[in-house]
N, C-alpha and C. Protein backbone atom coordinates (compact mmCIF):
# COMPACT_ATOMS: atom_id res chain seq x y z
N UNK A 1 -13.54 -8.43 10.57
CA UNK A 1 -13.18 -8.81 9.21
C UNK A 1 -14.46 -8.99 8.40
N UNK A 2 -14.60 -8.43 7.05
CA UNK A 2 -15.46 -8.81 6.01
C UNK A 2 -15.08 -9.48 5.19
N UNK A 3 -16.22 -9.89 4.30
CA UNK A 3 -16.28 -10.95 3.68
C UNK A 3 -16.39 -10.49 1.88
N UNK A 4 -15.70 -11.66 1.17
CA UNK A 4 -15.42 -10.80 -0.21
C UNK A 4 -16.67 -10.36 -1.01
N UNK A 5 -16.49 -9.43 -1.75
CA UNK A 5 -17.64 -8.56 -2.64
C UNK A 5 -17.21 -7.20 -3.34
N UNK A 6 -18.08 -6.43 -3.93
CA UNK A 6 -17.48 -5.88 -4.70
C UNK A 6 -17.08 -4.51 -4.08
N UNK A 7 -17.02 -4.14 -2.52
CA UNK A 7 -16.88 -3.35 -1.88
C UNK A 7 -15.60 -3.87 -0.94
N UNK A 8 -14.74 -4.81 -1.66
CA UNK A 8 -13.98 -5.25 -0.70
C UNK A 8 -12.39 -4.88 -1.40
N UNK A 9 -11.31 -4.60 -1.09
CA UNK A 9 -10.09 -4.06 -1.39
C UNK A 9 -9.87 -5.10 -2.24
N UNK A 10 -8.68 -4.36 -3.31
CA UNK A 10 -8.35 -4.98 -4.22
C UNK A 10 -6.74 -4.42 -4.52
N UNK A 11 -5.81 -5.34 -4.98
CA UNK A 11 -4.42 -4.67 -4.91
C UNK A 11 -4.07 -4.41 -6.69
N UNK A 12 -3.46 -3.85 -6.47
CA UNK A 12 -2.22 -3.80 -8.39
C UNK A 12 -1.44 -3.41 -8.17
N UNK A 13 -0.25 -4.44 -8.27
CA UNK A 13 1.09 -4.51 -8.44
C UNK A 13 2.01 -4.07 -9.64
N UNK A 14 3.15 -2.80 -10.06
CA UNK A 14 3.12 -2.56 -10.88
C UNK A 14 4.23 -1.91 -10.82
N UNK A 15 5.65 -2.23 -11.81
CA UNK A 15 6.83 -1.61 -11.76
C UNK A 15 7.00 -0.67 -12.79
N UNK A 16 7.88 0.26 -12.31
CA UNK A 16 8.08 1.62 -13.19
C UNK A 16 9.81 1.59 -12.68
N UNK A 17 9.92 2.52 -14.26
CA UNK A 17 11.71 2.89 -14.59
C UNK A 17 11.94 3.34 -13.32
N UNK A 18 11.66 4.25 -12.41
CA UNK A 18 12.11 5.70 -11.51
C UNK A 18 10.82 5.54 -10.98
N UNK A 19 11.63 6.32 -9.66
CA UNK A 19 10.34 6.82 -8.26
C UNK A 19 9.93 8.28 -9.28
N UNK A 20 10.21 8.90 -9.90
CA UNK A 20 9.37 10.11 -10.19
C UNK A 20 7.91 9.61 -11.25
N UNK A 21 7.98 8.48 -11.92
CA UNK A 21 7.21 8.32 -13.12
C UNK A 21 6.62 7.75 -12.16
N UNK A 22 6.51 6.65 -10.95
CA UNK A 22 5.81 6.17 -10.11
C UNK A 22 5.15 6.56 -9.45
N UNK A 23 5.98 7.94 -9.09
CA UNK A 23 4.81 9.03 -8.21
C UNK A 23 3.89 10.05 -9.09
N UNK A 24 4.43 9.83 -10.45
CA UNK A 24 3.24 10.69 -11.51
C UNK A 24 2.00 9.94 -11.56
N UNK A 25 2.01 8.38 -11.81
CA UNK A 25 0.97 7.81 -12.41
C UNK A 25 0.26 7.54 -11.24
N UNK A 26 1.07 7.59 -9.49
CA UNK A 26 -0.13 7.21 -8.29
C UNK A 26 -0.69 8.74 -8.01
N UNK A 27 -0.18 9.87 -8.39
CA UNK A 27 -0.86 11.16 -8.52
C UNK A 27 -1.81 10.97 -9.27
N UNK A 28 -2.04 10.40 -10.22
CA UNK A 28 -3.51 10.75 -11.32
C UNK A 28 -4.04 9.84 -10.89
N UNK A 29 -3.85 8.41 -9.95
CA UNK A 29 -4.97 7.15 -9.73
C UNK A 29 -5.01 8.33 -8.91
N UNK A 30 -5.03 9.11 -7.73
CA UNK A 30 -4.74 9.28 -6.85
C UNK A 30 -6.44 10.47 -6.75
N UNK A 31 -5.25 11.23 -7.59
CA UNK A 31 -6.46 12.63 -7.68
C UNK A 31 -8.07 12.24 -8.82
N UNK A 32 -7.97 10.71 -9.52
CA UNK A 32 -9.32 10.65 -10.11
C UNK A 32 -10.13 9.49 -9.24
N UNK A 33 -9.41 8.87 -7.86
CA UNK A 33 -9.81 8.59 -6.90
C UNK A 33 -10.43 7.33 -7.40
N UNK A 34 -9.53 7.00 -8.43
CA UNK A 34 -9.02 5.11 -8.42
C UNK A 34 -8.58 3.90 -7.42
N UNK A 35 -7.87 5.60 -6.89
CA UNK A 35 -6.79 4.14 -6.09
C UNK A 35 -7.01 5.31 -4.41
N UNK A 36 -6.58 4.45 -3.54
CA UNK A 36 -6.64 5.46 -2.01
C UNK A 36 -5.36 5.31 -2.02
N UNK A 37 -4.22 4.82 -2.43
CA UNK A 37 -3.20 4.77 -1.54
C UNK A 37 -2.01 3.92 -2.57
N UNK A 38 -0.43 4.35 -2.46
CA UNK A 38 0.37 3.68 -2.91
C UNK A 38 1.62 3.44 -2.36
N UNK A 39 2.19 2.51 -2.80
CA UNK A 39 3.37 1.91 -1.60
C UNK A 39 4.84 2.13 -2.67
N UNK A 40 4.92 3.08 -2.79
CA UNK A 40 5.91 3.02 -3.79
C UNK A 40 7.15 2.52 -2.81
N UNK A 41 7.80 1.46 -3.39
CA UNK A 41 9.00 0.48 -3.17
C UNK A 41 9.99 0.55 -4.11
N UNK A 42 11.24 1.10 -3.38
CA UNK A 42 12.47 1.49 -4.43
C UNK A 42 13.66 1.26 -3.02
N UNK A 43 14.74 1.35 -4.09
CA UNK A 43 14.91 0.76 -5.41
C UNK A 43 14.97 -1.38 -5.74
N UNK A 44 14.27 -1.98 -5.94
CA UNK A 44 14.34 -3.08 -6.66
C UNK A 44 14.95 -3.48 -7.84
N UNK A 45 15.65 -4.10 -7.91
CA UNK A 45 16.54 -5.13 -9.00
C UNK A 45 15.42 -6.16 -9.89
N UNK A 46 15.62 -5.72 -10.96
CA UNK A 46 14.41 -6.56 -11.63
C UNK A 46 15.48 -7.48 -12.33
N UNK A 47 15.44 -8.96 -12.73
CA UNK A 47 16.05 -9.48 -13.80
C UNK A 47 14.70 -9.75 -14.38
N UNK A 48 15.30 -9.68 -15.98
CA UNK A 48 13.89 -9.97 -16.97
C UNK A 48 13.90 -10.41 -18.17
N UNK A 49 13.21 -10.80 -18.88
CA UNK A 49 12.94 -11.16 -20.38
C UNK A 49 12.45 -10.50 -20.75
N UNK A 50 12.69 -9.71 -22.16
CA UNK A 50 11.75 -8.87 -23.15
C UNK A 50 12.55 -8.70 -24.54
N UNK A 51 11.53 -9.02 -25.73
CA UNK A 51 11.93 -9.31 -26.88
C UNK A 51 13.14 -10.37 -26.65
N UNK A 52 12.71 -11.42 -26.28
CA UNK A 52 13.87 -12.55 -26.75
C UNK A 52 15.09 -12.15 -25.83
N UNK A 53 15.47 -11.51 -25.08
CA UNK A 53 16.43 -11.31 -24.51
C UNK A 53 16.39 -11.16 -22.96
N UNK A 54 17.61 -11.45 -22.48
CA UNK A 54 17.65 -11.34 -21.13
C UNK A 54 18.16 -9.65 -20.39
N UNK A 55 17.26 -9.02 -19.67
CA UNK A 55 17.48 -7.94 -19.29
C UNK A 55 18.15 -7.77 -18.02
N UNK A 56 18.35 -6.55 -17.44
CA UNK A 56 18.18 -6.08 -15.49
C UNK A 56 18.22 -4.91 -15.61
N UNK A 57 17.85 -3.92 -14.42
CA UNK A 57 17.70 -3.02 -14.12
C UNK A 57 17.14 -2.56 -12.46
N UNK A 58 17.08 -1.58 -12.51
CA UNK A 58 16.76 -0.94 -11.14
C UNK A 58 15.12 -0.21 -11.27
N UNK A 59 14.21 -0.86 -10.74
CA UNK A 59 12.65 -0.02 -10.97
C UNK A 59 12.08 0.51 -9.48
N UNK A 60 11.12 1.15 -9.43
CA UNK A 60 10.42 1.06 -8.44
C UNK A 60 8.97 0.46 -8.69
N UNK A 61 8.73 -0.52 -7.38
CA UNK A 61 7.36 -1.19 -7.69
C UNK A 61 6.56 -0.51 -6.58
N UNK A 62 5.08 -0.44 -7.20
CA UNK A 62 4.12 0.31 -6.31
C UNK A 62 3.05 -1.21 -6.43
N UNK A 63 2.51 -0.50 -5.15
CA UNK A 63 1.23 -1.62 -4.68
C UNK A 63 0.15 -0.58 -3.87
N UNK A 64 -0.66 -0.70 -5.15
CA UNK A 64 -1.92 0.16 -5.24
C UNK A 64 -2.77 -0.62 -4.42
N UNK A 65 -3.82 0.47 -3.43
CA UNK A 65 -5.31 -0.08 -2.44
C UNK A 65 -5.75 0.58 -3.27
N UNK A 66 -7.11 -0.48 -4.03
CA UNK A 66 -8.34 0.20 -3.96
C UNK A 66 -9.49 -0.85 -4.29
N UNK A 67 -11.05 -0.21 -4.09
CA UNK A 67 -12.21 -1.54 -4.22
C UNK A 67 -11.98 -2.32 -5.44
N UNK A 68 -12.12 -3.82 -4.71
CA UNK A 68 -12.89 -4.57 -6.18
C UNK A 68 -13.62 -4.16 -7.25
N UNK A 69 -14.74 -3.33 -6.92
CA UNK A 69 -15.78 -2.89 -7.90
C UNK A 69 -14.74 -1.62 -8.59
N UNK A 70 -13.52 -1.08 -8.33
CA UNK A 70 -12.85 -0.18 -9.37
C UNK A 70 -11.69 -0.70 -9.94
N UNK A 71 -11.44 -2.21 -9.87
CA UNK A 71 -9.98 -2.65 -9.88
C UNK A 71 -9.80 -2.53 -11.56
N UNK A 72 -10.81 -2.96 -12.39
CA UNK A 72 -10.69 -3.15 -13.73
C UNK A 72 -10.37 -2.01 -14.26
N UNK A 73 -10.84 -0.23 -13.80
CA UNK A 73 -11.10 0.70 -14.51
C UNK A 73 -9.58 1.28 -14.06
N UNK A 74 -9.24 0.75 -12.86
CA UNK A 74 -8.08 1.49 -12.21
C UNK A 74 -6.40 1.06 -12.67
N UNK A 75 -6.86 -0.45 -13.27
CA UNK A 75 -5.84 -1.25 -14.08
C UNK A 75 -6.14 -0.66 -15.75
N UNK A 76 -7.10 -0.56 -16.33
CA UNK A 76 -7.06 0.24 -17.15
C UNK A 76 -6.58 1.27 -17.30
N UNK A 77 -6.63 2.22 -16.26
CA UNK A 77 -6.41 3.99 -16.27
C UNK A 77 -5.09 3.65 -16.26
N UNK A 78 -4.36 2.84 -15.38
CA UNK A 78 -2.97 2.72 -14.89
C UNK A 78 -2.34 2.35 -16.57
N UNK A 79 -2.76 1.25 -17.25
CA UNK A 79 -2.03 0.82 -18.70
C UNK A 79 -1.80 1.80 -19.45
N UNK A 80 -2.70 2.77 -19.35
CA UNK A 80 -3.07 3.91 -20.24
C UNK A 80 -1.93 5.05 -19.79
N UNK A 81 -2.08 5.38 -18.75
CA UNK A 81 -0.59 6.72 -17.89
C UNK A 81 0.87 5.97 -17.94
N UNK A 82 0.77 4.55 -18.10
CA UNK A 82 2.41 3.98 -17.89
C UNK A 82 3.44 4.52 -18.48
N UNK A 83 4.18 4.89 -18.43
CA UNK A 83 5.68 4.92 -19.42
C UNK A 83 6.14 3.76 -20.42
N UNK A 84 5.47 2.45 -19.98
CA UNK A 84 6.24 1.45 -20.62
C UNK A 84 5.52 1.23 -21.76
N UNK A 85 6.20 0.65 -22.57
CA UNK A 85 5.47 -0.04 -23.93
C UNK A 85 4.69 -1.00 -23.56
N UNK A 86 5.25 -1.72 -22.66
CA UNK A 86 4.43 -3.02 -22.12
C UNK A 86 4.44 -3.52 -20.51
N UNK A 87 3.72 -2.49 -19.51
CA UNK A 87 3.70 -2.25 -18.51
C UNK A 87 3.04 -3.71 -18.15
N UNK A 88 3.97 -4.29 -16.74
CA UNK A 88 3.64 -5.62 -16.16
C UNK A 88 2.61 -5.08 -15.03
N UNK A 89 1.48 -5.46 -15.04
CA UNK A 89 0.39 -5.01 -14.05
C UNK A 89 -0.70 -5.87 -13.91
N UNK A 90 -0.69 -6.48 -12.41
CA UNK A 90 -1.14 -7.26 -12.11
C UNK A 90 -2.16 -6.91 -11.01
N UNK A 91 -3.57 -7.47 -11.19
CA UNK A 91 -4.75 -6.96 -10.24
C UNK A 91 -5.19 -7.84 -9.56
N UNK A 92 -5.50 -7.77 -8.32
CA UNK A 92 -6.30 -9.18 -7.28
C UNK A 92 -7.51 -8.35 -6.61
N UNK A 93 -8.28 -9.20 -6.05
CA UNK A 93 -8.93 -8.81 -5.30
C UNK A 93 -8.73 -9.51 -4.09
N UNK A 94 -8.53 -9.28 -2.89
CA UNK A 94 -8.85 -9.52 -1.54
C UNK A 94 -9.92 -10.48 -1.15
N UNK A 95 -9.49 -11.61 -0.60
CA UNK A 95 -10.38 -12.25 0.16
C UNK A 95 -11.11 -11.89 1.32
N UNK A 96 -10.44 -10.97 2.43
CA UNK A 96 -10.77 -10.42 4.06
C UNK A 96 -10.05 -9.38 3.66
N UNK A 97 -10.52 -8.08 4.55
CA UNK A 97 -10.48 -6.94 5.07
C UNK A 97 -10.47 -6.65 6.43
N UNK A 98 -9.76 -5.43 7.00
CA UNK A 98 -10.07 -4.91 8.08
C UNK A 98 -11.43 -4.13 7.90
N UNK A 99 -12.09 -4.63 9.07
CA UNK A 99 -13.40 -3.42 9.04
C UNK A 99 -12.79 -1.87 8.76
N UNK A 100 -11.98 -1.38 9.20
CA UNK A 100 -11.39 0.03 9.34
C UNK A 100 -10.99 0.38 7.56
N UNK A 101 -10.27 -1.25 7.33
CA UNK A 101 -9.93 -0.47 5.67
C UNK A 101 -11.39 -0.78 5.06
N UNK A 102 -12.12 -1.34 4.88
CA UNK A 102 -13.43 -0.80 4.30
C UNK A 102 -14.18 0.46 4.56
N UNK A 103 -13.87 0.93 5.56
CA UNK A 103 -14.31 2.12 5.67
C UNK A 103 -13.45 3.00 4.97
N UNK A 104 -12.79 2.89 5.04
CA UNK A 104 -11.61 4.14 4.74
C UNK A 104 -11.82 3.89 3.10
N UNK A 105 -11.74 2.85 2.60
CA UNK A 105 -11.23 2.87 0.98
C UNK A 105 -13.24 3.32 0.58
N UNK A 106 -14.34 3.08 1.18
CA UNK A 106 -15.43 3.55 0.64
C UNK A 106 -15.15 4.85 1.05
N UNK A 107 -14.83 5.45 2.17
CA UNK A 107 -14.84 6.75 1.85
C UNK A 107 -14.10 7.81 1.35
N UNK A 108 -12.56 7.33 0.72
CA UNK A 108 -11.76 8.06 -0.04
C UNK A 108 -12.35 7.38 -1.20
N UNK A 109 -12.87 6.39 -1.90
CA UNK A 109 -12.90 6.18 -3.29
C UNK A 109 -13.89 6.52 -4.07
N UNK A 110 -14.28 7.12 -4.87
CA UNK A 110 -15.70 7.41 -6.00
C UNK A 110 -16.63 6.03 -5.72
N UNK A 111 -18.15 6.48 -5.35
CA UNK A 111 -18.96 5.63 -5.16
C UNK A 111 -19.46 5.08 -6.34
């Protein structure tokens, strides 16, 4: 296990209408090598608030790997490709790692 820094994994959590718009926007983190990897999770029941009102629906949520040192640009890129008017997207960084996923996310991700 390592220890946190800016070479250490970082997650973003992030729901979309449909698995197809979910698998568009982890295609472009994907291929500009933002993100290594996505967990697209469907179908989920969202209940919600927006504009003053009470919503629900059916989304799929993805949970993006990639470094700390790209989480800001990769939560950016992501706001920017969303479908939504007001995409809920949330970024952490990782306290511990597997030695194995540090390797892996430095060597699939842009140095």
């Amino acid at each position: 296990m390592t220890e946190p820094g800016d070479n250490m994994a970082a997650m973003i959590w992030c729901p979309f209408a449909d698995a197809e718009s979910a698998e568009t926007a982890a295609a472009t983190l994907l291929d500009e090598r933002l993100v290594a990897c996505a967990n697209l999770l469907a179908p989920m029941r969202s209940l919600y608030r927006w504009r003053d009102e009470r919503g629900e629906g059916s989304e799929t949520g993805v949970l993006f790997k990639t470094r700390a040192d790209l989480l800001a640009r990769a939560v950016a890129r992501l706001e920017a490709i969303h479908p939504y008017e007001a995409p809920a997207i949330a970024g952490w960084r990782c306290d511990a790692q597997g030695a194995a996923t540090g390797g892996w996310l430095a060597a699939e991700l842009e140095s």
